[in-house]
Protein backbone atom coordinates (compact mmCIF):
# COMPACT_ATOMS: atom_id res chain seq x y z
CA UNK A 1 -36.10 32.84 -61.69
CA UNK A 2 -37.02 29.44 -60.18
CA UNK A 3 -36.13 30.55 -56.94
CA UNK A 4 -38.97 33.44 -57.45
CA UNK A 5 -41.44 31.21 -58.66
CA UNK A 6 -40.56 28.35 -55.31
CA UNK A 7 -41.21 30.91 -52.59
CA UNK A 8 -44.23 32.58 -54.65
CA UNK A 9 -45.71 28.17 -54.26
CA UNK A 10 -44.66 28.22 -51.11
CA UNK A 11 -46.15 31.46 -49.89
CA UNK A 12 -49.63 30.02 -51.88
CA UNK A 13 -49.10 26.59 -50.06
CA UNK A 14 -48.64 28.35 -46.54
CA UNK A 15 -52.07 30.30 -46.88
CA UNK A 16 -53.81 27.61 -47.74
CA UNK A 17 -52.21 25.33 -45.01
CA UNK A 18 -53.49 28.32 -42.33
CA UNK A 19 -56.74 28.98 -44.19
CA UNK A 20 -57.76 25.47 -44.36
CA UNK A 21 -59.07 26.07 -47.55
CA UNK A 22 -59.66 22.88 -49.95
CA UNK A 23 -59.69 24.71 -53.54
CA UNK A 24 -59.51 21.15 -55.29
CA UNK A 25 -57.38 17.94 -55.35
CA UNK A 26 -54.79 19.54 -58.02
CA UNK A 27 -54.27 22.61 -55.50
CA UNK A 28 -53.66 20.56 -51.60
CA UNK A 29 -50.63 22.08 -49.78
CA UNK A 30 -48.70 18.87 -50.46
CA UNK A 31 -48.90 19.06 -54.31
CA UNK A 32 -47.54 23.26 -53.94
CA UNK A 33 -44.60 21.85 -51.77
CA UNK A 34 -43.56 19.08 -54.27
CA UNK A 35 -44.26 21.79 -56.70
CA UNK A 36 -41.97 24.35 -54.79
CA UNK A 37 -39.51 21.65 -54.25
CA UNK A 38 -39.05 21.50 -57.94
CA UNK A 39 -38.49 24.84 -58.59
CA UNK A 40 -35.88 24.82 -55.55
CA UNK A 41 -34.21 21.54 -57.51
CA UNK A 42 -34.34 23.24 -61.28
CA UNK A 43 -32.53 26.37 -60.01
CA UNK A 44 -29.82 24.78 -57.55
CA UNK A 45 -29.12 22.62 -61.08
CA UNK A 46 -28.57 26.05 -63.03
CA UNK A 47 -31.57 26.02 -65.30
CA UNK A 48 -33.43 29.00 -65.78
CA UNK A 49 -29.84 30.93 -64.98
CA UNK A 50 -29.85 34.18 -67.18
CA UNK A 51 -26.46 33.93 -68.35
CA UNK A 52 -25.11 35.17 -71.73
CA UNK A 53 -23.37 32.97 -73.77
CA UNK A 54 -20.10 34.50 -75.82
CA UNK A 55 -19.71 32.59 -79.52
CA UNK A 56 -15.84 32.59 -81.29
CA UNK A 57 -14.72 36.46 -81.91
């Protein structure tokens, strides 16, 4: 899922990088990379994984 959401920042970073486009300070391609970079980091660590957890039988 954080995978999804990484290349849907970067994709948003990239057009704005090409468009030139200054949206405000919260929204620069650097802060979507670090953002994107994030979501890379939470879903190489396994959060986010939809896995389904077995209790005692």
């Amino acid at each position: 899922m954080f995978a999804i959401i990484a290349a849907v920042i970067f994709g948003l970073a990239l057009i704005l990088d090409w468009a030139d486009a200054t949206v405000s300070d919260a929204f620069t391609p650097q802060t979507l990379l670090m953002a994107g970079l994030l979501c890379i980091a939470l879903h190489l660590a396994g959060i986010g994984a939809s896995t389904k957890w077995r209790g005692r039988r």
